[in-house]
Protein backbone atom coordinates (compact mmCIF):
# COMPACT_ATOMS: atom_id res chain seq x y z
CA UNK A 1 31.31 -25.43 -110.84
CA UNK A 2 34.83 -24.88 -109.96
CA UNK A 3 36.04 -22.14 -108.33
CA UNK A 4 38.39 -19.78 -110.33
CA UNK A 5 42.13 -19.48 -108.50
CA UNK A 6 42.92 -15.50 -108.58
CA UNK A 7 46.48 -15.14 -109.99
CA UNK A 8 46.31 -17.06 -113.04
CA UNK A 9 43.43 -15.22 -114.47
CA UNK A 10 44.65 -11.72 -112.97
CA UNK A 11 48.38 -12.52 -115.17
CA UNK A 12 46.35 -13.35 -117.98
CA UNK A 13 44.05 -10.73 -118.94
CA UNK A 14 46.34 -8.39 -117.62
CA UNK A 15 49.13 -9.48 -120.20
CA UNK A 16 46.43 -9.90 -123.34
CA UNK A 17 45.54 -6.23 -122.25
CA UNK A 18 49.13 -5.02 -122.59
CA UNK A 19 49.43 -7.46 -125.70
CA UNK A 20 46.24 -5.89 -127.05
CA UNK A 21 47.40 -2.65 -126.36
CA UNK A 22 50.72 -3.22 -128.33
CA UNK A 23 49.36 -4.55 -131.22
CA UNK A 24 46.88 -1.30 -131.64
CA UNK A 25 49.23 1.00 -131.43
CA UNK A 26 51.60 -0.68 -134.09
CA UNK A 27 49.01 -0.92 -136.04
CA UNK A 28 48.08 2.79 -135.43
CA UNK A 29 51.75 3.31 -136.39
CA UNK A 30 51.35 1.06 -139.36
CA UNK A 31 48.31 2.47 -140.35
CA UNK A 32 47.57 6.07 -140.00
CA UNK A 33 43.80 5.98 -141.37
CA UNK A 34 43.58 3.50 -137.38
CA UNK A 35 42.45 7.09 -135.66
CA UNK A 36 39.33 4.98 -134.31
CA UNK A 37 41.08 3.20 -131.71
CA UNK A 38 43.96 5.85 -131.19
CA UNK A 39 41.07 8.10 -130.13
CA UNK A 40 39.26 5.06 -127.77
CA UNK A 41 42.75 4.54 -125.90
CA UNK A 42 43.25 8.17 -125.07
CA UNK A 43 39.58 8.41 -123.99
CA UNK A 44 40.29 4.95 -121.49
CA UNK A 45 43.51 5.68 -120.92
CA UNK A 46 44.27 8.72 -118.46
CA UNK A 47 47.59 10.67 -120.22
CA UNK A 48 48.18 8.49 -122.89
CA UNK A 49 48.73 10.37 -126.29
CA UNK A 50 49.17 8.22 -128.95
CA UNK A 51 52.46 8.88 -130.99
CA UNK A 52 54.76 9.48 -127.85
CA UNK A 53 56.88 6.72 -125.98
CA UNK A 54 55.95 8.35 -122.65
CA UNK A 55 52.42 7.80 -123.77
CA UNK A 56 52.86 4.79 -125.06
CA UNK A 57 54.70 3.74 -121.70
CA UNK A 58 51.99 4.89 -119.73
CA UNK A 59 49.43 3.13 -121.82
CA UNK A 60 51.15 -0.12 -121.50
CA UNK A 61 51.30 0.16 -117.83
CA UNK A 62 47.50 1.53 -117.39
CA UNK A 63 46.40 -1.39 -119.30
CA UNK A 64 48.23 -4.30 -117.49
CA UNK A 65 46.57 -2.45 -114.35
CA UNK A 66 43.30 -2.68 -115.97
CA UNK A 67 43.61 -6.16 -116.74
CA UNK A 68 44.74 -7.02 -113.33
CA UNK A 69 41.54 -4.99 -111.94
CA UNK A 70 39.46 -6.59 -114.17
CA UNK A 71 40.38 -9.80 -112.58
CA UNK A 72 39.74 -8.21 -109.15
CA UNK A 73 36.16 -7.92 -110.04
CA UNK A 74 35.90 -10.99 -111.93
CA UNK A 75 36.98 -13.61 -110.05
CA UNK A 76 35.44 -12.94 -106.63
CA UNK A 77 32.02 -12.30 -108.72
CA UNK A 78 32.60 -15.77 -110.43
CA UNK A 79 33.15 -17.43 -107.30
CA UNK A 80 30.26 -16.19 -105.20
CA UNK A 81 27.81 -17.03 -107.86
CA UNK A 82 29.54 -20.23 -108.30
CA UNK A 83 29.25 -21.17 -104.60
CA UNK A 84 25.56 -20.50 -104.80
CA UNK A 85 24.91 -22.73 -107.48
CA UNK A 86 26.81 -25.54 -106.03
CA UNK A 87 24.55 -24.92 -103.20
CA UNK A 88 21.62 -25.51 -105.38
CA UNK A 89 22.17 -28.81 -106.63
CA UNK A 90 19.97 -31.50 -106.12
CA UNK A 91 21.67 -34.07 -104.77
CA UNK A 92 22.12 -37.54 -107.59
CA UNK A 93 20.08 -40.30 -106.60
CA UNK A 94 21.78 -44.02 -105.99
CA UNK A 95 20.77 -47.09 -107.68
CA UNK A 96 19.32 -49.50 -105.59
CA UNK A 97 21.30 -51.87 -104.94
CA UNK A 98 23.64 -49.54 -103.36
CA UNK A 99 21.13 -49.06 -100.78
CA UNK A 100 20.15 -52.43 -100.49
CA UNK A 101 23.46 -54.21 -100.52
């Protein structure tokens, strides 16, 4: 399997969690009935309080973090376990008249 490279998937979930992040809370300010996930983002979120722009600041900022860390787990994880499947393989056997040539 190949090995994941770091910064590419640390820039991307980070910036779909910022992007997912946006699009909730214009929804929530589309939609006020969207209390659901106004309530889950100030539960995840540490001082966020939806309705504010300083909240809304510091949401967008603790959730490109958490994307980032996210990839801080992921990608070392992925990588060991990938290594020790590689090691694993059996190796492919030849045709014979490679060997015989």
């Amino acid at each position: 399997m190949k090995r994941l490279s770091f910064l590419p998937i640390a820039w991307t979930l980070a910036i779909f969690a910022a992007a997912v992040f946006v699009l909730d809370n214009l929804a929530g300010a589309l939609f006020p009935n969207w209390w659901v996930m106004q309530r889950a983002w100030e539960l995840l979120l540490p001082d966020f309080i939806f309705g504010t722009w300083r909240g809304f600041f510091i949401g967008l900022v603790e959730s490109f973090v958490g994307g980032f860390g996210t990839a801080v787990l992921f990608v070392p994880i992925w990588n060991y376990f990938s290594a020790r499947r590689e090691s694993r393989t059996t190796p492919t056997m030849k045709p014979a008249s490679q060997d015989h040539g």
